[in-house]
C-alpha atoms as a PDB file:
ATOM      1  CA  UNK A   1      -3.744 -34.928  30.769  1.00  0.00           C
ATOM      2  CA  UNK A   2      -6.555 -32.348  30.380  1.00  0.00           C
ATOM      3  CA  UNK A   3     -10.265 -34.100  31.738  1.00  0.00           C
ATOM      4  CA  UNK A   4     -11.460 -33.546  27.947  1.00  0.00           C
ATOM      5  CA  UNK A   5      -8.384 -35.853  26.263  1.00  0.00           C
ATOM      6  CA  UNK A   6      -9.157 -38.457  29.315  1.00  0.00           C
ATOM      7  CA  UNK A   7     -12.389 -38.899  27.736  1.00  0.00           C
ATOM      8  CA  UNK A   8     -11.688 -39.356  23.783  1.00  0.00           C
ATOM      9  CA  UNK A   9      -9.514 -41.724  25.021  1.00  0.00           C
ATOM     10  CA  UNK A  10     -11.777 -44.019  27.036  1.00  0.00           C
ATOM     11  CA  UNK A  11     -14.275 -43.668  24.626  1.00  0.00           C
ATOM     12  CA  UNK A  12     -12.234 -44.524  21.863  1.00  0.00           C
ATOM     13  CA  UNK A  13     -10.588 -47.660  24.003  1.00  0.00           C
ATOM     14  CA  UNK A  14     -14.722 -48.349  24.368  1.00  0.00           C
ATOM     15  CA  UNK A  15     -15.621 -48.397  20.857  1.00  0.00           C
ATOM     16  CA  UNK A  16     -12.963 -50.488  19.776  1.00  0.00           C
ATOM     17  CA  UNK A  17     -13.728 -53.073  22.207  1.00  0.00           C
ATOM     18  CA  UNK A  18     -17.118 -53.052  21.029  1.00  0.00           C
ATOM     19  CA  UNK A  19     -16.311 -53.374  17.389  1.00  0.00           C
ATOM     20  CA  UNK A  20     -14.376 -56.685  18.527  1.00  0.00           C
ATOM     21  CA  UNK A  21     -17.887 -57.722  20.226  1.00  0.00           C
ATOM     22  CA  UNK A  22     -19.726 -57.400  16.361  1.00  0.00           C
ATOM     23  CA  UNK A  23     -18.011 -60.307  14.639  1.00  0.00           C
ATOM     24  CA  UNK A  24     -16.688 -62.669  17.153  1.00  0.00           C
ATOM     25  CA  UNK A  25     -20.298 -62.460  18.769  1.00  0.00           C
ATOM     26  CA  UNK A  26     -21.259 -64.038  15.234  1.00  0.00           C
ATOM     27  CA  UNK A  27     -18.786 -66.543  16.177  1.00  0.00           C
ATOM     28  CA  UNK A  28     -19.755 -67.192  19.006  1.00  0.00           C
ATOM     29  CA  UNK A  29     -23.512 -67.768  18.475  1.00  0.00           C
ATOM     30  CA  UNK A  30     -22.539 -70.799  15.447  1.00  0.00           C
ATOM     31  CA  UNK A  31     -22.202 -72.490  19.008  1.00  0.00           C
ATOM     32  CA  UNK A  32     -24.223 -70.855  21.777  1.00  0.00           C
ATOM     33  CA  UNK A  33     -27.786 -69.991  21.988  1.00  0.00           C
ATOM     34  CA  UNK A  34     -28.317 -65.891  21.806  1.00  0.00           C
ATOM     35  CA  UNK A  35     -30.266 -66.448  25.536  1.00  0.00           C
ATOM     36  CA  UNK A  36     -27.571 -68.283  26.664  1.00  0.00           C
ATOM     37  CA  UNK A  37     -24.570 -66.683  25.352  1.00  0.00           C
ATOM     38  CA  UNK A  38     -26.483 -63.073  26.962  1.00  0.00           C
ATOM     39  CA  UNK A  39     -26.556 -65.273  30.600  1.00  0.00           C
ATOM     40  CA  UNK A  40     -22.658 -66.302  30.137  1.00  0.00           C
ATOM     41  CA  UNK A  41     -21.067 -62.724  28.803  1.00  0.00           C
ATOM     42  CA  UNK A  42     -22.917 -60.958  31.682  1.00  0.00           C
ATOM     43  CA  UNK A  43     -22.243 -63.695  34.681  1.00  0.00           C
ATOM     44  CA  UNK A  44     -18.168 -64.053  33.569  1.00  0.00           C
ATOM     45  CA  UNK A  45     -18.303 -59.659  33.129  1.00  0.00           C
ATOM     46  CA  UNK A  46     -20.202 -59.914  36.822  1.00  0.00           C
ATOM     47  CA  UNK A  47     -17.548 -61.934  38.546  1.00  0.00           C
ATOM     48  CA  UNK A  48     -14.327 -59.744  36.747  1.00  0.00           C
ATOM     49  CA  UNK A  49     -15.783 -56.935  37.921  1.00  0.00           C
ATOM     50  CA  UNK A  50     -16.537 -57.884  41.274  1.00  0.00           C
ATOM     51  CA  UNK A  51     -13.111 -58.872  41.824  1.00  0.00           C
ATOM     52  CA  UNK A  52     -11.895 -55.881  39.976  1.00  0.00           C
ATOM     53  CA  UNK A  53     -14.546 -53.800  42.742  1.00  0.00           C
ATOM     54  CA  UNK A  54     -13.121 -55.727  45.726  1.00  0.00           C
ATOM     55  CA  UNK A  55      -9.556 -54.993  45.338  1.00  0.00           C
ATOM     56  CA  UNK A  56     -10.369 -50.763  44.971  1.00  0.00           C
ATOM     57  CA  UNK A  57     -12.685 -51.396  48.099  1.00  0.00           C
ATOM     58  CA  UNK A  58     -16.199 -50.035  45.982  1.00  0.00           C
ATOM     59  CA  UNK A  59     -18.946 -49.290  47.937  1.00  0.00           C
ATOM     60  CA  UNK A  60     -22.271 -51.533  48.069  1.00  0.00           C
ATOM     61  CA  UNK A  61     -25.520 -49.905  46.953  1.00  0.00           C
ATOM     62  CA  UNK A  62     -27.601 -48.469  49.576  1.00  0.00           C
ATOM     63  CA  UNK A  63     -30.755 -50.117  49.150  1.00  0.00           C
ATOM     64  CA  UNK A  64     -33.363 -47.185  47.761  1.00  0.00           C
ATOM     65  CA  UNK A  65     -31.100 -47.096  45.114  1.00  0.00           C
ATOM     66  CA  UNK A  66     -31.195 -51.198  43.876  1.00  0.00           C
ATOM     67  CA  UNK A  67     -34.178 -50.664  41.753  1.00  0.00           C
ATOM     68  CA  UNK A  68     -31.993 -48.122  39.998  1.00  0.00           C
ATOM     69  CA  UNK A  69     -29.472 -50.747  39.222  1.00  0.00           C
ATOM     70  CA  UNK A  70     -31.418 -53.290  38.258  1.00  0.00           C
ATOM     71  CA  UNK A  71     -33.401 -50.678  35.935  1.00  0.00           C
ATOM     72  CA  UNK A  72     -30.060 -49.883  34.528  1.00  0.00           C
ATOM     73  CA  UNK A  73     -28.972 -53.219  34.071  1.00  0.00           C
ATOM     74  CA  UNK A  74     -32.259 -54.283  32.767  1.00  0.00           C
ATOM     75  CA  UNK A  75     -32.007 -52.060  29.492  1.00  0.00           C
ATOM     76  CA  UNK A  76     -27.776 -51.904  29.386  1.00  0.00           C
ATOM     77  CA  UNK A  77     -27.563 -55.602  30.131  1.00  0.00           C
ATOM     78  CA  UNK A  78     -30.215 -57.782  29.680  1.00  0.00           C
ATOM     79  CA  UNK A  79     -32.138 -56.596  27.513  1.00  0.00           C
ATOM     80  CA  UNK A  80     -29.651 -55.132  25.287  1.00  0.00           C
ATOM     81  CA  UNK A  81     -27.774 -58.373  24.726  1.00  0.00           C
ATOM     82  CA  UNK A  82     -31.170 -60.582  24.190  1.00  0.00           C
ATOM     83  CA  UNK A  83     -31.704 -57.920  21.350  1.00  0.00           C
ATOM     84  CA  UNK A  84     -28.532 -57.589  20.190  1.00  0.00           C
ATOM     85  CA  UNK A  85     -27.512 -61.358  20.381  1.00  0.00           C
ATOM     86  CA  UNK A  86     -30.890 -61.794  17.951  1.00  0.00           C
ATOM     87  CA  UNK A  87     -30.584 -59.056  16.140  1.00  0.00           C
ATOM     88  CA  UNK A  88     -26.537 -59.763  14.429  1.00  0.00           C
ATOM     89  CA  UNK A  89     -27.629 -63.550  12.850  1.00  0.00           C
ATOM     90  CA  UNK A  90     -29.019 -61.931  10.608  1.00  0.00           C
ATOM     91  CA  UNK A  91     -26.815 -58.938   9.693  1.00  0.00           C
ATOM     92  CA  UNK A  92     -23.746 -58.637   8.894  1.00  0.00           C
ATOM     93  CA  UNK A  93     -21.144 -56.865  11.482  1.00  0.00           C
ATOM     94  CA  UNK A  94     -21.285 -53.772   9.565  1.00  0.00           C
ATOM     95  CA  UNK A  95     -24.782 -53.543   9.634  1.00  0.00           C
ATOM     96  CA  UNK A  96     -25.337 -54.321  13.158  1.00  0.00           C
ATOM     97  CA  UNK A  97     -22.470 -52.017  13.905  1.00  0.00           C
ATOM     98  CA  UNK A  98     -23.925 -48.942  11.993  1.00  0.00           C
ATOM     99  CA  UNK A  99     -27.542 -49.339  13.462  1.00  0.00           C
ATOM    100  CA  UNK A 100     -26.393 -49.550  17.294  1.00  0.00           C
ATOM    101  CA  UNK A 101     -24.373 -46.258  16.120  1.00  0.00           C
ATOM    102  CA  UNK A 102     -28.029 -44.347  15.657  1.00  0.00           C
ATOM    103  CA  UNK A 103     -27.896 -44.594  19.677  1.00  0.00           C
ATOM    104  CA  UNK A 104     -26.083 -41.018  19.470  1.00  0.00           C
ATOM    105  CA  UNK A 105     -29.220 -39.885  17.356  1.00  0.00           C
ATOM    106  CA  UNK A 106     -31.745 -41.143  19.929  1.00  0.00           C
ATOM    107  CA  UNK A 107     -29.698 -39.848  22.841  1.00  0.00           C
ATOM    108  CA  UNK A 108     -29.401 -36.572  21.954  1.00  0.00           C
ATOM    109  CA  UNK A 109     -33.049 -35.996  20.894  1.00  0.00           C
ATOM    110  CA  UNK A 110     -34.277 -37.587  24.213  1.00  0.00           C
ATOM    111  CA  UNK A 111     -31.403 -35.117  26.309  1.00  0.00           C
ATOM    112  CA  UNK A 112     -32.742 -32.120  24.708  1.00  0.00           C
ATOM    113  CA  UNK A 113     -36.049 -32.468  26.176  1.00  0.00           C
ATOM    114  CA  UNK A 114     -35.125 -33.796  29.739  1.00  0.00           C
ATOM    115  CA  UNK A 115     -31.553 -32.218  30.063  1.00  0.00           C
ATOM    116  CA  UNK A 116     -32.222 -29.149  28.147  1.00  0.00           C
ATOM    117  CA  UNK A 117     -28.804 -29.726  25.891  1.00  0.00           C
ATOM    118  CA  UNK A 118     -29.059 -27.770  23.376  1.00  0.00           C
ATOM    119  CA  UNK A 119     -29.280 -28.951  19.656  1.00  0.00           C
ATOM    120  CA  UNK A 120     -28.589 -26.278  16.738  1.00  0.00           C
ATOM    121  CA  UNK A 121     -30.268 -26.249  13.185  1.00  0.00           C
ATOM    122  CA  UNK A 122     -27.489 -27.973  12.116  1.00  0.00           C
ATOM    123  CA  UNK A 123     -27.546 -30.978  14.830  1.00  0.00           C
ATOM    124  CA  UNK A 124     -31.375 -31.293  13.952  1.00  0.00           C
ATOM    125  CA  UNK A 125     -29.935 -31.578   9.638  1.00  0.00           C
ATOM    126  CA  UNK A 126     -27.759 -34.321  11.075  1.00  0.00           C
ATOM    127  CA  UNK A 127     -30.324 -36.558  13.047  1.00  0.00           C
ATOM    128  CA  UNK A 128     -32.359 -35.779   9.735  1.00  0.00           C
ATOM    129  CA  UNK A 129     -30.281 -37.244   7.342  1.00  0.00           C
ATOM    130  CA  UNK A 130     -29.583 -40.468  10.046  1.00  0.00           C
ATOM    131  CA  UNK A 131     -32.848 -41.025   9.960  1.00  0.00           C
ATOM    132  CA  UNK A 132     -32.722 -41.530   5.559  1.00  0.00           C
ATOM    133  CA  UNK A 133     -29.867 -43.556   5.929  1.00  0.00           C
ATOM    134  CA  UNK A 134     -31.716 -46.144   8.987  1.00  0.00           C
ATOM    135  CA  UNK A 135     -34.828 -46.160   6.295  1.00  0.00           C
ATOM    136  CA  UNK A 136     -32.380 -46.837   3.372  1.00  0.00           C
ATOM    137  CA  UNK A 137     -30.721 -49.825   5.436  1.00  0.00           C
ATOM    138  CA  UNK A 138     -34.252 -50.829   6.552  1.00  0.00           C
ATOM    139  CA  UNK A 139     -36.396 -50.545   3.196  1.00  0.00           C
ATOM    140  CA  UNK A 140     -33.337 -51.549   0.604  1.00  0.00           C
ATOM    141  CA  UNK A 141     -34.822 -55.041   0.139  1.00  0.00           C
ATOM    142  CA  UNK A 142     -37.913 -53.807  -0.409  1.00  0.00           C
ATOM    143  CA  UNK A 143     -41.176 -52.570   1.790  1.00  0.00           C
ATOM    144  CA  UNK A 144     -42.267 -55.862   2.413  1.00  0.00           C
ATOM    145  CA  UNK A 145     -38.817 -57.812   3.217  1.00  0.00           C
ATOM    146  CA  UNK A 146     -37.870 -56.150   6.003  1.00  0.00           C
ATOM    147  CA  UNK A 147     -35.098 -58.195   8.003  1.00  0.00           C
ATOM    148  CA  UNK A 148     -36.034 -58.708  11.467  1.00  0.00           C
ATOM    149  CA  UNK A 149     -32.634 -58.571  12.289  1.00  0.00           C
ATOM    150  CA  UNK A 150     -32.356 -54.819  12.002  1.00  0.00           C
ATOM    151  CA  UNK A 151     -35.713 -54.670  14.025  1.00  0.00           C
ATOM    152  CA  UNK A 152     -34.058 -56.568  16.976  1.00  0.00           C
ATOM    153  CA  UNK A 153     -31.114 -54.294  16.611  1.00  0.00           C
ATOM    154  CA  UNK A 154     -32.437 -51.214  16.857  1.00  0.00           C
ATOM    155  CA  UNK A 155     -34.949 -52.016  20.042  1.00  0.00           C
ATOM    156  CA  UNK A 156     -31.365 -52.744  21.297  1.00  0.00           C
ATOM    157  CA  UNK A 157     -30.070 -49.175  20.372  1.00  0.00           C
ATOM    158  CA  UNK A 158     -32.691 -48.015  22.225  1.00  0.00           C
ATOM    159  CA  UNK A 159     -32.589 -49.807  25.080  1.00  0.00           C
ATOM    160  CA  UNK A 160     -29.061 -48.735  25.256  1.00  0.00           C
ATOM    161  CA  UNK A 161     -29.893 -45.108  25.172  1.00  0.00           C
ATOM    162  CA  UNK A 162     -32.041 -45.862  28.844  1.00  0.00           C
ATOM    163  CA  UNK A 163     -28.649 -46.899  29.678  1.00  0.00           C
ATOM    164  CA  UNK A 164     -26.608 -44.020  29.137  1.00  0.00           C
ATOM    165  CA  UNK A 165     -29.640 -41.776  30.896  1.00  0.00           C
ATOM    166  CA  UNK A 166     -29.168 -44.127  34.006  1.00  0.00           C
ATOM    167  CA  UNK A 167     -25.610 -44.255  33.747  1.00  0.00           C
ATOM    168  CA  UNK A 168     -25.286 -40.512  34.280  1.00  0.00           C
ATOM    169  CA  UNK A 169     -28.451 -40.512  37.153  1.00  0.00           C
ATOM    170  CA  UNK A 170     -26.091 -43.101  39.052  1.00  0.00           C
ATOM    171  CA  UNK A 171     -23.063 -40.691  38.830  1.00  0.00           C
ATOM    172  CA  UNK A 172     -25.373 -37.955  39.839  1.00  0.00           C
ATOM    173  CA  UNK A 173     -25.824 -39.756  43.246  1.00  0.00           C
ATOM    174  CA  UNK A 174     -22.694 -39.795  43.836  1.00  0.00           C
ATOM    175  CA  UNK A 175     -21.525 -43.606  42.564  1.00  0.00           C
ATOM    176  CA  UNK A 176     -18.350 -44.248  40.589  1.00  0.00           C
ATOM    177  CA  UNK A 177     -17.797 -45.721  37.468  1.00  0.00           C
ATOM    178  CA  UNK A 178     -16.764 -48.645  38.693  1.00  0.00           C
ATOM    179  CA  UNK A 179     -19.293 -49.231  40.996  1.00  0.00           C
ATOM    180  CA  UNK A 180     -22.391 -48.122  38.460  1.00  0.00           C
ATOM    181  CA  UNK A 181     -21.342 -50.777  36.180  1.00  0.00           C
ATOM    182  CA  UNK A 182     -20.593 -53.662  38.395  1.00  0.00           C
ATOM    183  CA  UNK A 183     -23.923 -53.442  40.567  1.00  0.00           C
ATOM    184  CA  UNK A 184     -25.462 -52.912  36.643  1.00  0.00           C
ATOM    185  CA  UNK A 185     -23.962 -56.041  35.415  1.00  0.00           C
ATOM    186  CA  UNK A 186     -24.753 -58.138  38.207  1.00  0.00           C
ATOM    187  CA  UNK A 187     -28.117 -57.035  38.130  1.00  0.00           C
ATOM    188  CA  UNK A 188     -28.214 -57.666  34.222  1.00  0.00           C
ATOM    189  CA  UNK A 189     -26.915 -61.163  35.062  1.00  0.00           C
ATOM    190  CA  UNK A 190     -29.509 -62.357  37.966  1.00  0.00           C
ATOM    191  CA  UNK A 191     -32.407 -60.991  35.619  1.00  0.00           C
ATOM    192  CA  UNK A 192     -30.858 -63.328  32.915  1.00  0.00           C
ATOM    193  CA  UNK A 193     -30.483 -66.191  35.480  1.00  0.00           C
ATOM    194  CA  UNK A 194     -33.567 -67.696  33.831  1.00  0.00           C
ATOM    195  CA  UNK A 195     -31.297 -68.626  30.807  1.00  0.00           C
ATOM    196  CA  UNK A 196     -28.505 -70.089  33.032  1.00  0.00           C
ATOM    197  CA  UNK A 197     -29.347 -74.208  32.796  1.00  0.00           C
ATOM    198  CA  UNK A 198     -28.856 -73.743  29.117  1.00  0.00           C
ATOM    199  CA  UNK A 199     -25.449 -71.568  29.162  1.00  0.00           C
ATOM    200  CA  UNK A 200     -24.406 -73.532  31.597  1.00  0.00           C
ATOM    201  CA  UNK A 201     -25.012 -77.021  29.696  1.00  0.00           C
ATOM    202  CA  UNK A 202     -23.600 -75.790  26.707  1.00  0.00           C
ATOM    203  CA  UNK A 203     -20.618 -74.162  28.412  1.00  0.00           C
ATOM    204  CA  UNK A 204     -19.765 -77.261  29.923  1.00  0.00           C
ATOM    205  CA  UNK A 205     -19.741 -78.890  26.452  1.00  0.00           C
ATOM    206  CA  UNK A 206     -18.345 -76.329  24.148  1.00  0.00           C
ATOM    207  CA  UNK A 207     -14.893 -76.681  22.617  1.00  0.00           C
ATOM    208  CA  UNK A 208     -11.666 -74.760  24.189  1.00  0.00           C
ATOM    209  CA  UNK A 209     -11.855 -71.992  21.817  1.00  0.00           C
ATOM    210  CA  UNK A 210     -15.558 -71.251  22.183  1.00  0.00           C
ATOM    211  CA  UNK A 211     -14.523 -71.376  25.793  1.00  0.00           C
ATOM    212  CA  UNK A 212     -11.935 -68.840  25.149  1.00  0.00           C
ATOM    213  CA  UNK A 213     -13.981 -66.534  23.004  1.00  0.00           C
ATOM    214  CA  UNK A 214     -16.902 -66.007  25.483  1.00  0.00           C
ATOM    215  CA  UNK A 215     -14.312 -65.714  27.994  1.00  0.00           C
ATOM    216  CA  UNK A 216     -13.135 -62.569  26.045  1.00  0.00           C
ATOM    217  CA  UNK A 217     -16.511 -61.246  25.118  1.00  0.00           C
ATOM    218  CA  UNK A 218     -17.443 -60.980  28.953  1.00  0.00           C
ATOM    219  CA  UNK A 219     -14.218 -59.554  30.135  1.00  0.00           C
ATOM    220  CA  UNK A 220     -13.650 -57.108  27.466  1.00  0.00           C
ATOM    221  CA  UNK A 221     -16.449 -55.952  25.477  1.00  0.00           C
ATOM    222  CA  UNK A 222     -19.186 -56.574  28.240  1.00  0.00           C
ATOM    223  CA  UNK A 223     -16.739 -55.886  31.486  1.00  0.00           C
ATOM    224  CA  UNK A 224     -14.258 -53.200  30.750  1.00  0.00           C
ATOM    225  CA  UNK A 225     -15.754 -51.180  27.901  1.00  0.00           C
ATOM    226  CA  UNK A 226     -18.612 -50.931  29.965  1.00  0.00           C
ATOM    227  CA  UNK A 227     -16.133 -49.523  32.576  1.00  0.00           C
ATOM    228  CA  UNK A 228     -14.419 -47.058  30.203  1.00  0.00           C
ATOM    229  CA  UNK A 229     -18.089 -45.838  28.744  1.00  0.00           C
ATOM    230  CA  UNK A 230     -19.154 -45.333  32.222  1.00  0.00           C
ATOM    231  CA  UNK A 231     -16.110 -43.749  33.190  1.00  0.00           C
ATOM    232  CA  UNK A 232     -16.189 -41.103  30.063  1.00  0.00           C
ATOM    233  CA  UNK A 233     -20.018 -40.707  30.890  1.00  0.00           C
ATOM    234  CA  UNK A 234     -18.890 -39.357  34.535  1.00  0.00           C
ATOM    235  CA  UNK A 235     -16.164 -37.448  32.890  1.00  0.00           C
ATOM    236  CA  UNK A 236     -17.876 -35.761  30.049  1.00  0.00           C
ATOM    237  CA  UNK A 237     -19.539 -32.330  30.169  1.00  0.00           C
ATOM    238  CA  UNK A 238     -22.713 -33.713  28.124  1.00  0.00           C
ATOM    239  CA  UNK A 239     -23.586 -37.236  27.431  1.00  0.00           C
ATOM    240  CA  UNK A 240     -23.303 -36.483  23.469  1.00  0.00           C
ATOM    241  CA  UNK A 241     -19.416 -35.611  23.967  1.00  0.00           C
ATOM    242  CA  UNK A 242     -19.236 -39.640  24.462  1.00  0.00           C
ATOM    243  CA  UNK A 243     -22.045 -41.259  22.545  1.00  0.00           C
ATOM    244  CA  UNK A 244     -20.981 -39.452  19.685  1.00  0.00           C
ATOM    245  CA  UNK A 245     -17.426 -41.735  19.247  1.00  0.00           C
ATOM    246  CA  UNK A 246     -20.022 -44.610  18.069  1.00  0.00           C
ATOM    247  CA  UNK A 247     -19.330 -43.484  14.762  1.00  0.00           C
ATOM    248  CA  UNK A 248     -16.243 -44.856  14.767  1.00  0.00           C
ATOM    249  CA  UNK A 249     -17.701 -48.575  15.537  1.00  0.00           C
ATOM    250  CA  UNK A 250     -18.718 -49.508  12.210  1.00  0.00           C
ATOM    251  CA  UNK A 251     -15.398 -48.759  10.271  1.00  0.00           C
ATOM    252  CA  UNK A 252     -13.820 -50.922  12.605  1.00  0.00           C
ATOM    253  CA  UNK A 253     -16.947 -53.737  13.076  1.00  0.00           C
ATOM    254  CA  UNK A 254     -16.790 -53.766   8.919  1.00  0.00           C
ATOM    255  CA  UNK A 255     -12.608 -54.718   8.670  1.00  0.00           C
ATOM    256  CA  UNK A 256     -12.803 -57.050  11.473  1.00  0.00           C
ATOM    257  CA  UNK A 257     -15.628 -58.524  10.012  1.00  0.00           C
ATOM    258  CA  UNK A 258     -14.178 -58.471   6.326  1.00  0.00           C
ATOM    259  CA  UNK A 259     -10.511 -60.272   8.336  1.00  0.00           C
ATOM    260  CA  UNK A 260     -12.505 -62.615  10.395  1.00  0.00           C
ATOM    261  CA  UNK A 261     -15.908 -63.459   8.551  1.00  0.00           C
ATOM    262  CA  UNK A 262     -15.025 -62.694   5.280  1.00  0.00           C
ATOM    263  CA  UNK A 263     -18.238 -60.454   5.464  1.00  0.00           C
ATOM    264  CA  UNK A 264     -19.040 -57.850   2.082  1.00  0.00           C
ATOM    265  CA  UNK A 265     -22.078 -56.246   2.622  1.00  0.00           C
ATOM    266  CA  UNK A 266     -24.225 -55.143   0.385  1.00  0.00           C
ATOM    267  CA  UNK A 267     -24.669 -51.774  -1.505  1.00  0.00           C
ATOM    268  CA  UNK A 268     -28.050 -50.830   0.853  1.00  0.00           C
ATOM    269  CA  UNK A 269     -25.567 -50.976   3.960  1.00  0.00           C
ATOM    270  CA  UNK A 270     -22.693 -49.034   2.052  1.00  0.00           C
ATOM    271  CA  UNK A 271     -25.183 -46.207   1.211  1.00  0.00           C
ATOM    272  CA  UNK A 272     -27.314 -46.135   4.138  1.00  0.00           C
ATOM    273  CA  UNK A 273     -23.879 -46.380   6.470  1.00  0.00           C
ATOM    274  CA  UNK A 274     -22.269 -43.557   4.637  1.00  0.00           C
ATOM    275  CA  UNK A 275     -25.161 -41.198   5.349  1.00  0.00           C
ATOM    276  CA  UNK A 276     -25.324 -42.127   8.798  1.00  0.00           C
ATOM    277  CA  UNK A 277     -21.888 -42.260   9.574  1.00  0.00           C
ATOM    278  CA  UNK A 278     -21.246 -38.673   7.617  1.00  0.00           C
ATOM    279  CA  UNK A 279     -24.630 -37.526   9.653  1.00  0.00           C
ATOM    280  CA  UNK A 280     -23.053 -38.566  13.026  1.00  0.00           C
ATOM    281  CA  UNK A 281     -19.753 -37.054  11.810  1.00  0.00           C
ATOM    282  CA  UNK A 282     -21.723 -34.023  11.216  1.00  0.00           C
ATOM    283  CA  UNK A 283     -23.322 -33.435  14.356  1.00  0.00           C
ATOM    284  CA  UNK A 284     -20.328 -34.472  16.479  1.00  0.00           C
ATOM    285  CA  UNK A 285     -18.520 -31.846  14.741  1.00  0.00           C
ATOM    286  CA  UNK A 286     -21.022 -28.817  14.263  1.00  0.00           C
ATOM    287  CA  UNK A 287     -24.525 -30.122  15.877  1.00  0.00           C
ATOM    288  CA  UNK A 288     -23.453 -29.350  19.476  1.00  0.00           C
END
């Protein structure tokens, strides 16, 4: 298996996982608190992936380079899932799903200035015409009723695009995949720590499937795609070769949350996804 086929397919296997994380988050928060449920997903992710880090012997993190991880945990981690955890009660899967795709968008403008990859006239048509379709999905309701919701989300977009930069700075020195995102995660968690009385109490208290189902969301969507992405980040030749397989994310965010929510959303997210999705279609096919 050629090194470009090993990374469609962990970014694919990342993706899909993450699509999972859209509705059953939703779930998951007509129980938990969005604080809390952040503090849970990121301890149970910390103490899989320690284990998984123990039994391939990992290294620990020499010590100039802990601010690093808890920089990179900060934005991938704790911040991303108070945003994002705020950001879906309001949205529907597919719309969460299709604004957390614009990370591609903000990554690649941001690595053609510091990492001099190059953009052509096409790539620049594509982040364009994402741009429409964000304002279409933002202004559909009108100027003045704005949801907040898409707000939060896309502060968690960005914050997630920090992540990929420090992602690939951590392989640069010489860290695996492995070890970038468990020293991440952990860091993610103890900075979320200050949420941990109230994820703990309701924990304690919640019903065996909500049990179950946060028990999922750490070990799959938070612990091993996390894994994969930084795996396929370490792999790739540029940083848009993976970041551009969010596009697939909302297609599958929408049917799962169609089979599990019985979500339908509304014509501004149909219209404004389209020209997002066909804009990040666009530039993963010609803008490179």
């Amino acid at each position: 298996m050629n090194q470009n086929t090993k990374v469609n397919i962990l970014s694919f296997m990342t993706v899909f996982l993450w699509a999972s994380a859209f509705p059953l988050t939703k779930v998951a928060l007509s129980y938990y608190t969005p604080n809390a449920l952040g503090f849970i997903r990121c301890a149970i992710a910390s103490i899989f992936l320690i284990v998984i880090g123990k039994s391939n012997h990992i290294r620990l993190p020499e010590k100039k380079d802990i601010p690093w991880f808890f920089l990179s945990g900060g934005l991938g981690f704790t911040f991303y899932m108070i945003t994002f955890n705020i950001g879906i009660q309001t949205l529907t899967s597919a719309t969460s799903s299709i604004i957390i795709a614009t990370t591609p968008i903000m990554t690649a403008v941001i690595a053609s200035f510091f990492f001099k990859e190059r953009i052509n006239t096409l790539g620049w048509f594509a982040i364009l015409t994402a741009f429409v379709g964000v304002l279409i999905l933002l202004l559909w309701e009108g100027v003045f009723s704005v949801n907040i919701g898409l707000i939060w989300t896309l502060g968690a977009a960005t914050v997630f695009c920090g992540y990929n930069f420090l992602n690939r700075k951590l392989s640069a020195m010489a860290y695996s995949a492995l070890e970038i995102v468990t020293y991440s995660m952990c860091s993610g968690a103890i900075l979320l720590s200050v949420f941990a009385p109230q994820g703990i109490s309701q924990i304690i208290t919640a019903e065996p499937n909500y049990i179950l189902l946060v028990i999922y969301l750490g070990m799959m969507p938070s612990a091993m795609a996390y894994f994969f992405w930084g795996k396929a980040l370490s792999l790739a030749k540029k940083t848009t070769d993976v970041t551009n397989f969010l596009f697939v994310s909302p297609l599958l965010s929408t049917i799962l949350g169609f089979i599990l929510l019985q979500e339908v959303p509304n014509m501004g997210t149909f219209i404004g996804g389209a020209i997002i999705i066909f804009s990040l279609i666009l530039f993963n096919l010609k803008g490179k």
